[in-house]
Protein backbone atom coordinates (compact mmCIF):
# COMPACT_ATOMS: atom_id res chain seq x y z
CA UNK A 1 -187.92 -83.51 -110.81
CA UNK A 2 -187.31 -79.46 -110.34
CA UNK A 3 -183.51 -80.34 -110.52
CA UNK A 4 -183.73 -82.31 -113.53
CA UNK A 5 -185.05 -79.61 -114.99
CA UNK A 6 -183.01 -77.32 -113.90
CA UNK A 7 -180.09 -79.33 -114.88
CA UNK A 8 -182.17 -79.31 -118.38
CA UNK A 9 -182.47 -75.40 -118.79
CA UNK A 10 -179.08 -74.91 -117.00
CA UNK A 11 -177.40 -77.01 -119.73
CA UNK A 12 -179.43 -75.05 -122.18
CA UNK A 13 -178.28 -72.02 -121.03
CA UNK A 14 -174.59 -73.08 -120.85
CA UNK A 15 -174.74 -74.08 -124.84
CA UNK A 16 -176.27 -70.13 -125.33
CA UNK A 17 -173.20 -69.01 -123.08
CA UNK A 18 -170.60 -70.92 -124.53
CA UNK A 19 -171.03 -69.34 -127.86
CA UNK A 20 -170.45 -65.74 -126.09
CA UNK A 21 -167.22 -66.90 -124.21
CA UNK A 22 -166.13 -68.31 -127.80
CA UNK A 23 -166.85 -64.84 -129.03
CA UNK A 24 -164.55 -63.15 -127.10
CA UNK A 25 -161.12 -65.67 -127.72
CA UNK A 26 -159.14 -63.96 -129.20
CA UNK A 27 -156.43 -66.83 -128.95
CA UNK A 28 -156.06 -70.52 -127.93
CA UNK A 29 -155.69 -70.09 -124.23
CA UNK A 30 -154.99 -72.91 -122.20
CA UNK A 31 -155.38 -71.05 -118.95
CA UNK A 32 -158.74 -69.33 -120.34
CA UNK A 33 -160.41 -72.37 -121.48
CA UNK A 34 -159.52 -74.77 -118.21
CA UNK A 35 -160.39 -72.17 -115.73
CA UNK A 36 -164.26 -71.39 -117.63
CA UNK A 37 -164.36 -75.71 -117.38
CA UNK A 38 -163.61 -75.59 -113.32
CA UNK A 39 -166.10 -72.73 -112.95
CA UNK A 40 -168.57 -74.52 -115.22
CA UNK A 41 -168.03 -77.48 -112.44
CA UNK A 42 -167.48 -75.46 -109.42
CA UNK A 43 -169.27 -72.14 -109.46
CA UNK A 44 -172.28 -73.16 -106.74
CA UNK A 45 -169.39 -74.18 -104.25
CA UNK A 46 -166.77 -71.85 -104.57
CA UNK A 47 -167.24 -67.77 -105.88
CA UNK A 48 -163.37 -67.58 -104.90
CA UNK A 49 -160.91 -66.70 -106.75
CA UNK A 50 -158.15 -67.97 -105.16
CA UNK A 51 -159.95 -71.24 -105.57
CA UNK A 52 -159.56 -71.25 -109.29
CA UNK A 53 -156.08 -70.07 -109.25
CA UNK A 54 -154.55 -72.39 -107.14
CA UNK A 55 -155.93 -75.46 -109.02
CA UNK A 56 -154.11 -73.63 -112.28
CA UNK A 57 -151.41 -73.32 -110.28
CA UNK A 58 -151.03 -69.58 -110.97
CA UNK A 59 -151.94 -66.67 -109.17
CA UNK A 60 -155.26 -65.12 -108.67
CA UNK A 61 -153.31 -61.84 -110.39
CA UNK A 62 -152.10 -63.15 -113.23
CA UNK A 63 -155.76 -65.36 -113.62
CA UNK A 64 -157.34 -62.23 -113.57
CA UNK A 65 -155.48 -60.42 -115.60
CA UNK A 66 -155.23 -63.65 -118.42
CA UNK A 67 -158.98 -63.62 -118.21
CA UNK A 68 -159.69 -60.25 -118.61
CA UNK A 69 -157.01 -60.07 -121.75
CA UNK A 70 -158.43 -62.94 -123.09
CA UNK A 71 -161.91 -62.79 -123.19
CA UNK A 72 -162.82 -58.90 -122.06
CA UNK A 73 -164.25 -59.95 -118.24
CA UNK A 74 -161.91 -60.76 -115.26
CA UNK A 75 -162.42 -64.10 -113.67
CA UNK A 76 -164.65 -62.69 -110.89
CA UNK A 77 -166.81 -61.71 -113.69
CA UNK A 78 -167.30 -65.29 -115.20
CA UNK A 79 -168.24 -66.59 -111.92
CA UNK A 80 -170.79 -63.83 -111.09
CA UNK A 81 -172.51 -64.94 -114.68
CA UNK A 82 -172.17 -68.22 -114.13
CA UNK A 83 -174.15 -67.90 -110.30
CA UNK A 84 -176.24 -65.61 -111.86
CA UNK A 85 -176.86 -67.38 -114.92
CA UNK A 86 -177.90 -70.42 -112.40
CA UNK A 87 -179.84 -68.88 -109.89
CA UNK A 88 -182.05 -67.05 -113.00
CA UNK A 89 -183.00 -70.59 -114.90
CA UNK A 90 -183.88 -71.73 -110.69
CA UNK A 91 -185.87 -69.24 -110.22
CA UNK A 92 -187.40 -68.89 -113.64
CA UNK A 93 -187.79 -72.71 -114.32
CA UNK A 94 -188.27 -74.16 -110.70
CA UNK A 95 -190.68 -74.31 -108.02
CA UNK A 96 -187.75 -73.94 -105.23
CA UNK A 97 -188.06 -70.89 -103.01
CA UNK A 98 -186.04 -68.59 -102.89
CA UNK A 99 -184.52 -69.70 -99.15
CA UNK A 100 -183.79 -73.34 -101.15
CA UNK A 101 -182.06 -71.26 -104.21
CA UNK A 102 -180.10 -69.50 -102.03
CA UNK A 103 -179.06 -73.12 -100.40
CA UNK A 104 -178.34 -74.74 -103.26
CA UNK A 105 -176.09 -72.12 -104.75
CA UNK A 106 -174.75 -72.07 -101.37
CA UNK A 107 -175.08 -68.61 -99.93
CA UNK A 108 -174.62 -67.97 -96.33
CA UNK A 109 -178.24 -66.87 -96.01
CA UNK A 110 -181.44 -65.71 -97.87
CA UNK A 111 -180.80 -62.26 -97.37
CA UNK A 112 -177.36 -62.44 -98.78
CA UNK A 113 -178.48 -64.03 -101.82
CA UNK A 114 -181.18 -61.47 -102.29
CA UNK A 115 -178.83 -58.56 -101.75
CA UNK A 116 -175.79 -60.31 -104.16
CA UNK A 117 -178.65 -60.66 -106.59
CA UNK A 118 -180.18 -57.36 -106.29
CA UNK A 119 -176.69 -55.85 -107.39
CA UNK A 120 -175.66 -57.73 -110.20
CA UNK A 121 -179.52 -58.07 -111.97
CA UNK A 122 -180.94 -54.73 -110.88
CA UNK A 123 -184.03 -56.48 -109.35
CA UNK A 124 -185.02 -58.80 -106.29
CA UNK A 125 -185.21 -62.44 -106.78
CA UNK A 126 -188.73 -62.62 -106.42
CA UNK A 127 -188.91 -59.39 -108.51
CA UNK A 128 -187.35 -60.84 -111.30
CA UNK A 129 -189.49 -64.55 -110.97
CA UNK A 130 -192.70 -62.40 -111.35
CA UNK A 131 -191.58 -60.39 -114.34
């Protein structure tokens, strides 16, 4: 039940975002619009770069640099929101810990998940499920 409610406010969430990425088109890009649908799919298994690039069959370089042209955030960027996005409708809308957060979004460990967190939100994960 937790997941299908997280798949609920994730989905949610993802029709807010889409708007934003929309926003900041400022042409038809092939490249910019498949590679935000493989993160959309991907982004709990694989925060790589390389990942991404190689199933566009370009390189990470010129992915970043299409990204960042095309929409105003590299490609690193639009997989940090799109973990971020996900692990704050988990932690807001679930009643996972944050050990079985950090699992499913598939961090190495706890501590790495709190730390990666920490930096990009300004606040701990529990910090930011109290507020």
């Amino acid at each position: 039940m937790a997941l299908g409610l997280s798949s609920f406010f994730y989905e949610m969430a993802y029709k807010c975002y889409q708007p934003l990425a929309n926003d900041f088109f400022k042409g038809n890009n092939r490249i910019t619009t498949r590679f935000l649908g493989l993160v959309q799919k991907h982004f709990k298994e694989q925060r790589f770069l390389d990942f991404y690039a190689e199933k566009l069959e370009i390189s990470p370089k010129h992915l970043s640099r299409t990204m960042k042209k095309e929409t105003g955030f590299s490609a690193v960027e639009w997989i940090e929101r799109y973990v971020i996005l996900e692990a704050k409708v988990l932690l807001k809308s679930t009643n996972l810990n944050i050990q079985q957060i950090s699992d499913e979004l598939n961090f190495p460990s706890q501590s790495f998940f709190g730390k990666y967190f920490k930096k990009k939100v300004g606040m701990s994960p529990k910090e930011f499920r109290n507020t």
